[in-house]
Protein backbone atom coordinates (compact mmCIF):
# COMPACT_ATOMS: atom_id res chain seq x y z
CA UNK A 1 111.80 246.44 227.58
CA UNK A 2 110.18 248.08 224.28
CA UNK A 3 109.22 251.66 224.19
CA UNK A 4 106.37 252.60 221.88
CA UNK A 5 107.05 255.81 221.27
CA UNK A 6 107.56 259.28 223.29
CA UNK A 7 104.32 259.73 225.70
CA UNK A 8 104.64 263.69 226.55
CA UNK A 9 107.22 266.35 227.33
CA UNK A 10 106.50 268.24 230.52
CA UNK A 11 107.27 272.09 230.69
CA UNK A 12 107.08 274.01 233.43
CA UNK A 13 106.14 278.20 233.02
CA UNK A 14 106.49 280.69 235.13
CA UNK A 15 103.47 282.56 233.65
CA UNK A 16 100.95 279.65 232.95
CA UNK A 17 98.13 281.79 231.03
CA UNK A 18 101.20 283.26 229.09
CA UNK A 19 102.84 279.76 228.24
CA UNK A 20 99.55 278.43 227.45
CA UNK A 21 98.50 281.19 224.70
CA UNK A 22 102.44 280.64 222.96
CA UNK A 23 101.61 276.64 222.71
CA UNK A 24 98.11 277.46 221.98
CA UNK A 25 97.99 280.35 219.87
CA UNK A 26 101.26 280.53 218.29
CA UNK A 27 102.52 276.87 217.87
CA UNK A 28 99.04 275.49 217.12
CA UNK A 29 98.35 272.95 219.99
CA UNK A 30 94.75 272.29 221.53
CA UNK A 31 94.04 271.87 224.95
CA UNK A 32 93.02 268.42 225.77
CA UNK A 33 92.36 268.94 229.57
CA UNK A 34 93.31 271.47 232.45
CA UNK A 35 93.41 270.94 236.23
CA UNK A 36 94.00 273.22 238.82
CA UNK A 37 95.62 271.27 241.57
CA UNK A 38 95.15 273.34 244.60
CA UNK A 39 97.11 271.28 246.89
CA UNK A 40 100.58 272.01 245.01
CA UNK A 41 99.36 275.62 244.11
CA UNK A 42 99.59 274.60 240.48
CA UNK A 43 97.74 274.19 237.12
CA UNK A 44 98.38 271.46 234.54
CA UNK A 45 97.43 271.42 230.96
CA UNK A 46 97.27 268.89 228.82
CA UNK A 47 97.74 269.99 225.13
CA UNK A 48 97.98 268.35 221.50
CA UNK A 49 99.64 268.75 218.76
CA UNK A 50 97.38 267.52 215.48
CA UNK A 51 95.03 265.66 217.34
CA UNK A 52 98.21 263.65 219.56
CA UNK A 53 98.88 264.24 222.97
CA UNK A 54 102.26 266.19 223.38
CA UNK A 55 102.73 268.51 226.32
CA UNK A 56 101.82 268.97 229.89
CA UNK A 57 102.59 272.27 231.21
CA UNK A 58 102.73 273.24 234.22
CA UNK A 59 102.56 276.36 236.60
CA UNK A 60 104.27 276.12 240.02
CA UNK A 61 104.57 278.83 242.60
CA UNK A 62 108.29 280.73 242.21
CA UNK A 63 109.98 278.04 239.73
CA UNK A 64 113.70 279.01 239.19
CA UNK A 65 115.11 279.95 235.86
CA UNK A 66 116.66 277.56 233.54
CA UNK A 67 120.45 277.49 233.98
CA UNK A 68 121.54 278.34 230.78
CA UNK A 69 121.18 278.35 227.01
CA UNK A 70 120.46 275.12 225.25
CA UNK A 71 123.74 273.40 225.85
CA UNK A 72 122.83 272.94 229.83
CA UNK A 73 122.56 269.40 231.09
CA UNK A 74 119.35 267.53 230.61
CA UNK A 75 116.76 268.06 228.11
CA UNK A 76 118.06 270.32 225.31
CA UNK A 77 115.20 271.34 223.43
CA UNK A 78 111.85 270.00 221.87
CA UNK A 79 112.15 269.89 217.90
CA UNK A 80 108.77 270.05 215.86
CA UNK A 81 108.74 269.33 212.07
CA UNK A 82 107.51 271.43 209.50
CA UNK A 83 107.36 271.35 205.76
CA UNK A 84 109.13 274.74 205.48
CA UNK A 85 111.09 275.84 207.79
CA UNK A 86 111.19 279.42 206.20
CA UNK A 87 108.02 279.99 206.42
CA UNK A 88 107.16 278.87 209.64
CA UNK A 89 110.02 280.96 210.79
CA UNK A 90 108.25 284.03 209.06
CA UNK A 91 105.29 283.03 210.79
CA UNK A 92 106.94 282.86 213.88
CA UNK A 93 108.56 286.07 213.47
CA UNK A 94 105.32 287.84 212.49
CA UNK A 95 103.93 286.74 215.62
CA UNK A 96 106.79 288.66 217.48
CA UNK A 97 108.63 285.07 218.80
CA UNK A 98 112.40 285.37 219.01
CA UNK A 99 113.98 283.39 216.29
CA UNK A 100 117.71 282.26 215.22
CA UNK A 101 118.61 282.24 211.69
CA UNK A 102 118.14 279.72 209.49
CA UNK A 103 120.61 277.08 209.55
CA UNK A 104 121.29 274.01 207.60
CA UNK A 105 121.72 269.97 209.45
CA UNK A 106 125.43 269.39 208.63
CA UNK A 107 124.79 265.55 208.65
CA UNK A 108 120.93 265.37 207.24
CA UNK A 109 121.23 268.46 205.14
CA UNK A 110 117.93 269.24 206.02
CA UNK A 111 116.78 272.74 207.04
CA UNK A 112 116.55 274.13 210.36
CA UNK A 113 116.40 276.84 213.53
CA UNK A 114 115.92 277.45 216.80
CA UNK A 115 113.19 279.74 217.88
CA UNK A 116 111.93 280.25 221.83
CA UNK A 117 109.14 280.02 224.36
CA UNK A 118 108.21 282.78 226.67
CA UNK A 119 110.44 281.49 229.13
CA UNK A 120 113.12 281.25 227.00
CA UNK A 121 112.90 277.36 226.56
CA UNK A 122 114.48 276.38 223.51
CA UNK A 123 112.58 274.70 220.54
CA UNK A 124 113.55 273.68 217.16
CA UNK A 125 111.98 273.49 213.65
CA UNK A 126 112.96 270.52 211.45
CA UNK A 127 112.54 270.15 207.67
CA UNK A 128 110.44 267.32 207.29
């Protein structure tokens, strides 16, 4: 078997509208498509990041809080790469999203941070 590439990352929120203005609004995705799917109680966006199809969030009725902080089994975080890392975090920050400090890759060297969704989902900046 040969994988391509990385198709999508699927998010659940549990505020949908709220979610969807962060990925929007903040982080600079478009929304491809959106479906309410009636029979699961649940809406599904499909957004893009630069013109490539990235994320499908997802509302469901009552979904339980993540476990724990970014060390919990499974999927750690999503990582997006930026030319500065400062400044995006400024922009970030401006925008009133929670942010950890800047930190530097001890085996790349490279420039980095973790900032947060509205549900608390962890994502990263990279240094391209």
């Amino acid at each position: 078997m040969k994988l391509n590439r990385v198709h999508h990352i699927a998010v659940i929120a549990s505020d949908y509208e709220r979610s969807k203005a962060f990925y929007l609004d903040v982080l600079g995705c478009t929304l491809v498509s959106e479906v309410y799917r009636a029979e699961r109680d649940s809406w599904m966006g499909d957004l893009a990041l630069n013109g490539e199809y990235l994320i499908e969030l997802f509302s469901f009725p009552s979904p339980p809080a993540r476990a724990s902080g970014p060390e919990a089994t499974g999927l750690r975080h999503l990582a997006f790469e930026v030319d500065s890392v400062p400044d995006a975090r400024a922009e970030l920050v401006a925008k009133g999203v929670r942010c950890e400090e800047l930190r530097i890759d001890p085996h790349t060297g490279k420039q980095m941070l973790f900032f947060f969704d509205p549900d608390d989902l962890p994502l990263e900046l990279y240094e391209a």
